[in-house]
PDB file of N, CA and C in Angstrom:
ATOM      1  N   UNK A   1      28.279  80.716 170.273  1.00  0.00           N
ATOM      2  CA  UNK A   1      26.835  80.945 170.238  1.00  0.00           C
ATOM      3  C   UNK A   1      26.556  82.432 170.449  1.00  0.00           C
ATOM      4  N   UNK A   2      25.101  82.582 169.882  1.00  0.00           N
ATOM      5  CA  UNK A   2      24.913  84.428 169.758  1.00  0.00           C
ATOM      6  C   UNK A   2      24.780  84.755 171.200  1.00  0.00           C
ATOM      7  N   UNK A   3      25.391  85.907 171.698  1.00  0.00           N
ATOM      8  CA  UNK A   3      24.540  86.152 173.236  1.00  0.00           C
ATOM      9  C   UNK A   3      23.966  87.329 173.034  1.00  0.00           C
ATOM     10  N   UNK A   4      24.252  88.466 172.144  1.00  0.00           N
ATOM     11  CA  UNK A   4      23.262  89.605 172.620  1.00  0.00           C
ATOM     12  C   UNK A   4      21.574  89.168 171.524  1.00  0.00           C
ATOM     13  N   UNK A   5      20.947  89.949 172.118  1.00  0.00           N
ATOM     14  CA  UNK A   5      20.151  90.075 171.347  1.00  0.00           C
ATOM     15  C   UNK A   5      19.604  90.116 169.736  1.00  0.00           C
ATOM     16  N   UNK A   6      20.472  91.177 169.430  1.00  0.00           N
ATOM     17  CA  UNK A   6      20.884  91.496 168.151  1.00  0.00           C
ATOM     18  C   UNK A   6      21.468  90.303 167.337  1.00  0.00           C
ATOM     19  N   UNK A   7      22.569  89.718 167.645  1.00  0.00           N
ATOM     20  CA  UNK A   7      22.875  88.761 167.365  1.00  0.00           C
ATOM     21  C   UNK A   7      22.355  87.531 167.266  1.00  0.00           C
ATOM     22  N   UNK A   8      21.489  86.943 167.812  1.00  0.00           N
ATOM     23  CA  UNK A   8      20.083  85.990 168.118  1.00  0.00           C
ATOM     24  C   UNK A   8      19.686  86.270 166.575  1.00  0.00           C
ATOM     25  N   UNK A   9      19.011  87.632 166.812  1.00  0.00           N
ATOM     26  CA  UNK A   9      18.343  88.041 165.394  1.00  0.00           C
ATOM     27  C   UNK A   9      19.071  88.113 164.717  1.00  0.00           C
ATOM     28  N   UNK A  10      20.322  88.463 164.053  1.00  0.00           N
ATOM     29  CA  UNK A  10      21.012  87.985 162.972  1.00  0.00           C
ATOM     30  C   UNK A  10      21.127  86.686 162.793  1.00  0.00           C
ATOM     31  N   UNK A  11      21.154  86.088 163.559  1.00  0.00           N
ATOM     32  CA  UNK A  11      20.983  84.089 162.897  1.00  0.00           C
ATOM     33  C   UNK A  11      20.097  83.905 162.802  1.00  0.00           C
ATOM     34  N   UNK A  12      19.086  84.298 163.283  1.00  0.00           N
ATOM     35  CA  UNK A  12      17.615  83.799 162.725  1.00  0.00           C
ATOM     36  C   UNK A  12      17.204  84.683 161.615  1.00  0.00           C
ATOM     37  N   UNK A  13      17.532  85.553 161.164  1.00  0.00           N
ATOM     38  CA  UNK A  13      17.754  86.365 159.563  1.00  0.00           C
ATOM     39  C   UNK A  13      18.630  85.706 158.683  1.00  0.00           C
ATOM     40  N   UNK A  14      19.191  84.998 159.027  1.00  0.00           N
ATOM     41  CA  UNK A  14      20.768  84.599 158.082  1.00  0.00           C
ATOM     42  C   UNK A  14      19.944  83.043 157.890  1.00  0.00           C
ATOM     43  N   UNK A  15      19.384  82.201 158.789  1.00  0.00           N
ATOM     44  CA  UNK A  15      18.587  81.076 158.507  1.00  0.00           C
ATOM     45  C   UNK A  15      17.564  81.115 157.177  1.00  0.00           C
ATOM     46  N   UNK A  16      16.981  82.483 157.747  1.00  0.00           N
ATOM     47  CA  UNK A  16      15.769  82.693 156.643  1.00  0.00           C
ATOM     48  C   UNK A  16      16.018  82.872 155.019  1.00  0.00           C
ATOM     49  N   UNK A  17      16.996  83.784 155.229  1.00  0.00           N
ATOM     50  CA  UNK A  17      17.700  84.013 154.194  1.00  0.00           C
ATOM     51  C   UNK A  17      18.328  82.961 153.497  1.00  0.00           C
ATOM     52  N   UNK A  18      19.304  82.247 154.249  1.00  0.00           N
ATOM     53  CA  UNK A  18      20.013  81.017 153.424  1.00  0.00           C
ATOM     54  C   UNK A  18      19.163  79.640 152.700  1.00  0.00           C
ATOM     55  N   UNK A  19      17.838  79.653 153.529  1.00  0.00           N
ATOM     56  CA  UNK A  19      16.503  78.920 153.186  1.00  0.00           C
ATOM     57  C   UNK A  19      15.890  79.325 151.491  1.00  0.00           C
ATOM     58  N   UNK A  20      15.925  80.496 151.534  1.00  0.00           N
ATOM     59  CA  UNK A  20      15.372  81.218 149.970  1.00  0.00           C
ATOM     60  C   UNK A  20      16.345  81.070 148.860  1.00  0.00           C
ATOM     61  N   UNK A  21      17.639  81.307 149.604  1.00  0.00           N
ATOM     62  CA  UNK A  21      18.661  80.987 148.650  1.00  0.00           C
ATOM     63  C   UNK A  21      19.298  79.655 148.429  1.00  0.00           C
ATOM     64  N   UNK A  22      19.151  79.110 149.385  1.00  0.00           N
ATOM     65  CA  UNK A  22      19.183  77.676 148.856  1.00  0.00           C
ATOM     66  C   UNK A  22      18.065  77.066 147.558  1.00  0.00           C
ATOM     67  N   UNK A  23      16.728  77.447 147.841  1.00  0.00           N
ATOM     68  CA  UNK A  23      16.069  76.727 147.435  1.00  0.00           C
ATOM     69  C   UNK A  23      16.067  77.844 145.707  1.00  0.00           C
ATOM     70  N   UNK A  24      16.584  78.918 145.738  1.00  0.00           N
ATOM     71  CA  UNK A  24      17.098  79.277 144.049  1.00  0.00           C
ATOM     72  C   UNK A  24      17.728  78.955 142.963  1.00  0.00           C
ATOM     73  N   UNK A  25      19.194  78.852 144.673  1.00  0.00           N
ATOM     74  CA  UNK A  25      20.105  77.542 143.481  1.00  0.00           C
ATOM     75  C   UNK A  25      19.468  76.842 142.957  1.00  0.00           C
ATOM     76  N   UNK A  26      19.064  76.074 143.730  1.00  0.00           N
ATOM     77  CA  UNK A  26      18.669  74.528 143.387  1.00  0.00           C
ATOM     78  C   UNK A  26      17.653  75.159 142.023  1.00  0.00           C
ATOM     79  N   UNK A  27      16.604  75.618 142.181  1.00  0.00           N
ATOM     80  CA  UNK A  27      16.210  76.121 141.078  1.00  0.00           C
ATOM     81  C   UNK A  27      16.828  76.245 139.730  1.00  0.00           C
ATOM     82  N   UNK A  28      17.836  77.168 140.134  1.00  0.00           N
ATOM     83  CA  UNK A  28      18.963  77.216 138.928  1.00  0.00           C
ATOM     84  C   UNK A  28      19.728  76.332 138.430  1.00  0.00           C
ATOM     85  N   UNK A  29      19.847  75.268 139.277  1.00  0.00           N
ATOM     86  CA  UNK A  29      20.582  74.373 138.803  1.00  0.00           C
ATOM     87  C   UNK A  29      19.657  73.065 137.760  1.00  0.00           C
ATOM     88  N   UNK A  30      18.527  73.116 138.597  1.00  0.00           N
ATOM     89  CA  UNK A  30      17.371  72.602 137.882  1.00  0.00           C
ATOM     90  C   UNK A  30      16.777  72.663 136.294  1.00  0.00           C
ATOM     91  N   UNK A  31      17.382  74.332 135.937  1.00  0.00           N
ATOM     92  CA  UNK A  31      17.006  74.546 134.948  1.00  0.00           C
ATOM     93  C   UNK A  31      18.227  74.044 133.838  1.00  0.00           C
ATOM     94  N   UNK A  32      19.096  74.482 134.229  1.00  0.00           N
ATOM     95  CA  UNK A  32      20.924  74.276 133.842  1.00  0.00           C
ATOM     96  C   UNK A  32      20.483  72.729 133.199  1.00  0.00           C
ATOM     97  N   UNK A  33      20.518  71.435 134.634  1.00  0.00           N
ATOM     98  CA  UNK A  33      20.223  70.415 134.077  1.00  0.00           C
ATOM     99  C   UNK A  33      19.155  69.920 132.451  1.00  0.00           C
ATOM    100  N   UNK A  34      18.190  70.652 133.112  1.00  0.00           N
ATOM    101  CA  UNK A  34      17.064  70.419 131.828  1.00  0.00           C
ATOM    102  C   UNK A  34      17.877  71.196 130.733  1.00  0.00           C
ATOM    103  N   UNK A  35      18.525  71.955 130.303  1.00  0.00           N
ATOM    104  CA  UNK A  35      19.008  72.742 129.270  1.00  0.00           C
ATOM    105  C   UNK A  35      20.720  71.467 128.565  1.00  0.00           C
ATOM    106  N   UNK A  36      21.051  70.544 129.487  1.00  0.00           N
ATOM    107  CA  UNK A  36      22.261  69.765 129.516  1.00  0.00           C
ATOM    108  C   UNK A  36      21.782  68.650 128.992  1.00  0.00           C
ATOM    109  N   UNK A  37      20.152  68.119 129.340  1.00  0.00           N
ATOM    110  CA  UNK A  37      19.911  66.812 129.042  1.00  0.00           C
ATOM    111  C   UNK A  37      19.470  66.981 127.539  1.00  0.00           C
ATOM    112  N   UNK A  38      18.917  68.050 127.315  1.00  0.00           N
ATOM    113  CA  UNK A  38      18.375  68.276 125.965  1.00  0.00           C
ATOM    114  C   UNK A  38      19.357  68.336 124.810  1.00  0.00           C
ATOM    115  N   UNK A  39      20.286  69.146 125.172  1.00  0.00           N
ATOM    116  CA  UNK A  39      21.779  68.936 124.660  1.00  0.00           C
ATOM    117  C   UNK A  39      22.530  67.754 124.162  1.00  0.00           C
ATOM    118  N   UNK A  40      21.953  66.836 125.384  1.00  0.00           N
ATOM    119  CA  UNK A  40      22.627  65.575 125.476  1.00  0.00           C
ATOM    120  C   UNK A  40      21.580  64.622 124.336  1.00  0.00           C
ATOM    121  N   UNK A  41      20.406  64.614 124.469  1.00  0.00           N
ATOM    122  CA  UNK A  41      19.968  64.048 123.753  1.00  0.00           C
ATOM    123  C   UNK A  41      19.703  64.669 122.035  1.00  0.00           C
ATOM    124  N   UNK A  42      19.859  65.388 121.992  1.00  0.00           N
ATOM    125  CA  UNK A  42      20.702  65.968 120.311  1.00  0.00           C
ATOM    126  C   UNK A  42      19.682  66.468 119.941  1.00  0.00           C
ATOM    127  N   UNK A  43      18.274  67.072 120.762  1.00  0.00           N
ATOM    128  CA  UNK A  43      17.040  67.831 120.207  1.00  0.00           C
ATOM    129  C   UNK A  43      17.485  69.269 120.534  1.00  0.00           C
ATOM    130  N   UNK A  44      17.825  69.796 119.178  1.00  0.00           N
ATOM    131  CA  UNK A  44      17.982  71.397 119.199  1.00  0.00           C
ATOM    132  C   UNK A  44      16.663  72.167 119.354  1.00  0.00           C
ATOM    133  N   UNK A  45      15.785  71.619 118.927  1.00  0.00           N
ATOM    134  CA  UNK A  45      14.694  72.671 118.822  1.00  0.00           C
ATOM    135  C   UNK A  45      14.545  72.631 121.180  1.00  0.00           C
ATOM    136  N   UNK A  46      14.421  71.623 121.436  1.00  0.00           N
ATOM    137  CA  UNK A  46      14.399  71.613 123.153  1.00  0.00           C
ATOM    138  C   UNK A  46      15.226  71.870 123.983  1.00  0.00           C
ATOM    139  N   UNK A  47      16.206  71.934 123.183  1.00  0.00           N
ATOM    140  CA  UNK A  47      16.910  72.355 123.943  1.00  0.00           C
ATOM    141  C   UNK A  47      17.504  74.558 123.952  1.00  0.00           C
ATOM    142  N   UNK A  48      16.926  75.021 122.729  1.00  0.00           N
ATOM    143  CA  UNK A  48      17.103  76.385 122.514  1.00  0.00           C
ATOM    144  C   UNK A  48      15.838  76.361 123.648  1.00  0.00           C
ATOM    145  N   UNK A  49      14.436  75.591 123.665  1.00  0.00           N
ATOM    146  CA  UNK A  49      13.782  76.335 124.205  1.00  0.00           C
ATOM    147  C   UNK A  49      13.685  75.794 125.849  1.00  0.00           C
ATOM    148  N   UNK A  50      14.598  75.104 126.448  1.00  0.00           N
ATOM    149  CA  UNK A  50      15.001  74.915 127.941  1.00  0.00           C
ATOM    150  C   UNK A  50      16.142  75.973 127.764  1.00  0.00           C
ATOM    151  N   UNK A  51      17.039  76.242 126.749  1.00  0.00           N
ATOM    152  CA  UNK A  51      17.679  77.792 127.431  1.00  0.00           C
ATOM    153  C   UNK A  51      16.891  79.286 127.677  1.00  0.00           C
ATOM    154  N   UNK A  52      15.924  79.080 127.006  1.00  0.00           N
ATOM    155  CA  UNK A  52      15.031  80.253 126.526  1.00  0.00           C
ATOM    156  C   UNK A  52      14.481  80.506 128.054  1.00  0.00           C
ATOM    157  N   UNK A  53      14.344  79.172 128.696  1.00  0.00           N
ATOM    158  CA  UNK A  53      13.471  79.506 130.111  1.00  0.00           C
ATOM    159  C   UNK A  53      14.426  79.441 131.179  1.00  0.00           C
ATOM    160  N   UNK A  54      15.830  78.521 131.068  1.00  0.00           N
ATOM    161  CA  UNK A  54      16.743  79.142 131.736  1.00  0.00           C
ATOM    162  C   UNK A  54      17.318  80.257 132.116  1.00  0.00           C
ATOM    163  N   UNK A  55      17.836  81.344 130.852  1.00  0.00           N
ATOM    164  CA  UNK A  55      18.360  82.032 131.143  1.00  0.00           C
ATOM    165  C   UNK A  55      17.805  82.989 131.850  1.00  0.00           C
ATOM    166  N   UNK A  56      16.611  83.404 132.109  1.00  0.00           N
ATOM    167  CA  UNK A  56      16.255  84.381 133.341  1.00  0.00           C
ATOM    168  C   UNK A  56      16.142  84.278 134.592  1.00  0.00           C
ATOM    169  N   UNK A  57      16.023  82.547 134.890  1.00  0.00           N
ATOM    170  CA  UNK A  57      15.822  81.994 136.012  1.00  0.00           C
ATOM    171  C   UNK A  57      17.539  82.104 136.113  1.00  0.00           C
ATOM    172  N   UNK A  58      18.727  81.961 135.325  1.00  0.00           N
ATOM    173  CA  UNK A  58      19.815  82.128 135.841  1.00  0.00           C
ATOM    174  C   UNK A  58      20.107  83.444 135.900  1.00  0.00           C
ATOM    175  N   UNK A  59      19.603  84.477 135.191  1.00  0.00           N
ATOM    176  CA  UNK A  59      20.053  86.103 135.654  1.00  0.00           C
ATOM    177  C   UNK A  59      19.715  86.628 137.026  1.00  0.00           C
ATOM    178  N   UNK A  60      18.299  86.130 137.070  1.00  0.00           N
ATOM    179  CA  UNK A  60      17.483  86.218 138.603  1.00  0.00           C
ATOM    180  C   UNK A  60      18.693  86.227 139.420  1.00  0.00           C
ATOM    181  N   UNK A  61      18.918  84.393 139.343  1.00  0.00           N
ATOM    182  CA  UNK A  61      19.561  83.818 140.815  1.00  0.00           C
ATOM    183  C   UNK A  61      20.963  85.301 140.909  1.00  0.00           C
ATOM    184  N   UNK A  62      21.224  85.936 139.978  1.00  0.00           N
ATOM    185  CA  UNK A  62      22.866  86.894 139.783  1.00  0.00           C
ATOM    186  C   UNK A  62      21.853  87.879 140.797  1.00  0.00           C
ATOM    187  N   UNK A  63      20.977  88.505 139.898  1.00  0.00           N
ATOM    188  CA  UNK A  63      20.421  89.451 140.751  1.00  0.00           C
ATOM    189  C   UNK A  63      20.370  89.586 142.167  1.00  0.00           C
ATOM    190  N   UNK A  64      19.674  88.263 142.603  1.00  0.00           N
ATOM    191  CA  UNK A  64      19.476  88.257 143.937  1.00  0.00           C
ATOM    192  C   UNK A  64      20.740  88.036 144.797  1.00  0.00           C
ATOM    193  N   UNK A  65      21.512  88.104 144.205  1.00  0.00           N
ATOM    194  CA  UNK A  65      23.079  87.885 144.744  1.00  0.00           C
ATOM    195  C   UNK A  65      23.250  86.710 145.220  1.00  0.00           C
ATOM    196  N   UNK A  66      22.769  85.375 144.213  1.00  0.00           N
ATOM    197  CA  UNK A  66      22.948  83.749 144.639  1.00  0.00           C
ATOM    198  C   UNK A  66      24.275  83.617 144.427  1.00  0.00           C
ATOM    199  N   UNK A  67      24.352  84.061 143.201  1.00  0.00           N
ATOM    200  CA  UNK A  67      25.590  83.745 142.189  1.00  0.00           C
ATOM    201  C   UNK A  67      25.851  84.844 141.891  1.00  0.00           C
ATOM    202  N   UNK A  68      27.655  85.102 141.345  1.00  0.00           N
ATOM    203  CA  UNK A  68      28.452  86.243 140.829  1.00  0.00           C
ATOM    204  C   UNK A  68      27.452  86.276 139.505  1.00  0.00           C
ATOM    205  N   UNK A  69      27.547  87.771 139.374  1.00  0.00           N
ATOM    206  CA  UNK A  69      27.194  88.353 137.725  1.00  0.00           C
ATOM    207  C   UNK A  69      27.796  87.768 136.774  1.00  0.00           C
ATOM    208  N   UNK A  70      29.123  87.798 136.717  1.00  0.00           N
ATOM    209  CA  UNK A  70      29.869  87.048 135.403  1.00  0.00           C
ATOM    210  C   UNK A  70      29.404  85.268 135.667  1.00  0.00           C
ATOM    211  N   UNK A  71      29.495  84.850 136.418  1.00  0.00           N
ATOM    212  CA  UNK A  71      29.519  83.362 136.634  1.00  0.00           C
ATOM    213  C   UNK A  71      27.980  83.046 136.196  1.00  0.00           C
ATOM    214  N   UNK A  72      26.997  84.141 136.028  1.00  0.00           N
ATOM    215  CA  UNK A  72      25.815  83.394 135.688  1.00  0.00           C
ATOM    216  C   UNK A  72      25.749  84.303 134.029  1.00  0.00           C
ATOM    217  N   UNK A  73      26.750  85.046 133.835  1.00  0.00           N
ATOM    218  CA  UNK A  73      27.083  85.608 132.259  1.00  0.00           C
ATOM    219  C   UNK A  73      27.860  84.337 131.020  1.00  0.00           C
ATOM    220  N   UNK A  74      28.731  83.607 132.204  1.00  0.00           N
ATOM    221  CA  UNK A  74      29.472  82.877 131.590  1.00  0.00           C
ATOM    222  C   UNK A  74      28.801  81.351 131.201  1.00  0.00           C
ATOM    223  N   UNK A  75      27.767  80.932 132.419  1.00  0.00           N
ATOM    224  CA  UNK A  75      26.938  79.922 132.345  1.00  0.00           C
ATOM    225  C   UNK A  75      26.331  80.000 130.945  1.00  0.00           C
ATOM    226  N   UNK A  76      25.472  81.137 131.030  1.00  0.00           N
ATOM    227  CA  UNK A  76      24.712  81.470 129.681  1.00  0.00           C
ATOM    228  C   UNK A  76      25.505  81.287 128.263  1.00  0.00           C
ATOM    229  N   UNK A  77      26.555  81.801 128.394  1.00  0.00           N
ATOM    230  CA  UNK A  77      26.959  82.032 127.114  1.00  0.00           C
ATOM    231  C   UNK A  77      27.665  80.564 127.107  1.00  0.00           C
ATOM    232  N   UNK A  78      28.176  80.037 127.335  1.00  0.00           N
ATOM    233  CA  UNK A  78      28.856  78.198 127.227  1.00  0.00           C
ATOM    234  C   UNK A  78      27.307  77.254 126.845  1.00  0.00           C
ATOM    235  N   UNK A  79      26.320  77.737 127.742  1.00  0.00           N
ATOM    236  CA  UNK A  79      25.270  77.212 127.472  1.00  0.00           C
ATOM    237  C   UNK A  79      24.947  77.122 125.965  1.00  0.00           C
ATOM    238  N   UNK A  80      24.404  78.751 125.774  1.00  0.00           N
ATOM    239  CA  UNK A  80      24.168  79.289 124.564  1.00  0.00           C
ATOM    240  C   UNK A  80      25.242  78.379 123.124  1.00  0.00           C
ATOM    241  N   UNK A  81      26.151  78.777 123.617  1.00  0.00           N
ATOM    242  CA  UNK A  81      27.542  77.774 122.122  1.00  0.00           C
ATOM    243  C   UNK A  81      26.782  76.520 122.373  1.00  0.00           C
ATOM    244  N   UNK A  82      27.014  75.857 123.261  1.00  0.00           N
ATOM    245  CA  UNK A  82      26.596  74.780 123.168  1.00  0.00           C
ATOM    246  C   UNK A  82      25.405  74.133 122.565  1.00  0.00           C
ATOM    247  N   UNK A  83      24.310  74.680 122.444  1.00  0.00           N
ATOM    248  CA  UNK A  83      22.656  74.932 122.192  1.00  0.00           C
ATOM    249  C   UNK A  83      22.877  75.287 120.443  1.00  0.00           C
ATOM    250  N   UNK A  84      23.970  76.233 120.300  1.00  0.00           N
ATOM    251  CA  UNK A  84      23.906  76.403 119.227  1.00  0.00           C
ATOM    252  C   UNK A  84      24.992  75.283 117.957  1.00  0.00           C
ATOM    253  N   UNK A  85      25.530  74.833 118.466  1.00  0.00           N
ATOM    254  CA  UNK A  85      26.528  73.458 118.043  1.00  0.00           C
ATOM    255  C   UNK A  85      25.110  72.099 118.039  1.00  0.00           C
ATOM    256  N   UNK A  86      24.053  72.230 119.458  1.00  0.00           N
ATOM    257  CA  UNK A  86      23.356  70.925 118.539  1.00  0.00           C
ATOM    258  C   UNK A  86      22.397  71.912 117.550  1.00  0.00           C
ATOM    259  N   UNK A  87      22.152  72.550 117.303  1.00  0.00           N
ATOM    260  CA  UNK A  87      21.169  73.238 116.526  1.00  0.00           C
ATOM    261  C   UNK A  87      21.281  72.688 115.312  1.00  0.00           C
ATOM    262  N   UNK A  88      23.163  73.603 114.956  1.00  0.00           N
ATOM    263  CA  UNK A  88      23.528  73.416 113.530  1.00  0.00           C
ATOM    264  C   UNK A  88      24.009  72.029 112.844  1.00  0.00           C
TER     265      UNK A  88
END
């Protein structure tokens, strides 16, 4: 357990923090899903445009340092093939 001071306040910063970032993921993952089901159900036109609103909500989450840069580069682009396989 924290005993100085300082330390107190770093867990109650690290709470706050892990609260915002939790609730991004989940965000991100939220969008991911909607971009998977559309996929799944073989509507290209809904599914280019659930990536269209994904992919910034997944660059964000990189930005804010939820997720690695490449890991939300690589999401996109598997996404993207994929989106583009039901298209054609």
């Amino acid at each position: 357990m924290a005993n100085t001071p300082s330390a107190k306040k770093a867990v109650r910063k690290i709470e706050r923090k892990t609260e915002v970032n939790k609730a991004r993921r989940s965000r991100m993952r939220t969008f991911i899903r909607k971009v998977e089901e559309a996929i799944a159900s073989g509507d290209g036109a809904a599914a280019k445009q659930a990536l269209q609103s994904a992919q910034p909500e997944i660059m964000r989450a990189a930005t804010k340092g939820v997720v690695h840069k490449n890991m939300a580069a690589r999401k996109i682009s598997r996404l993207a093939a994929r989106v583009k396989a039901v298209s054609a």
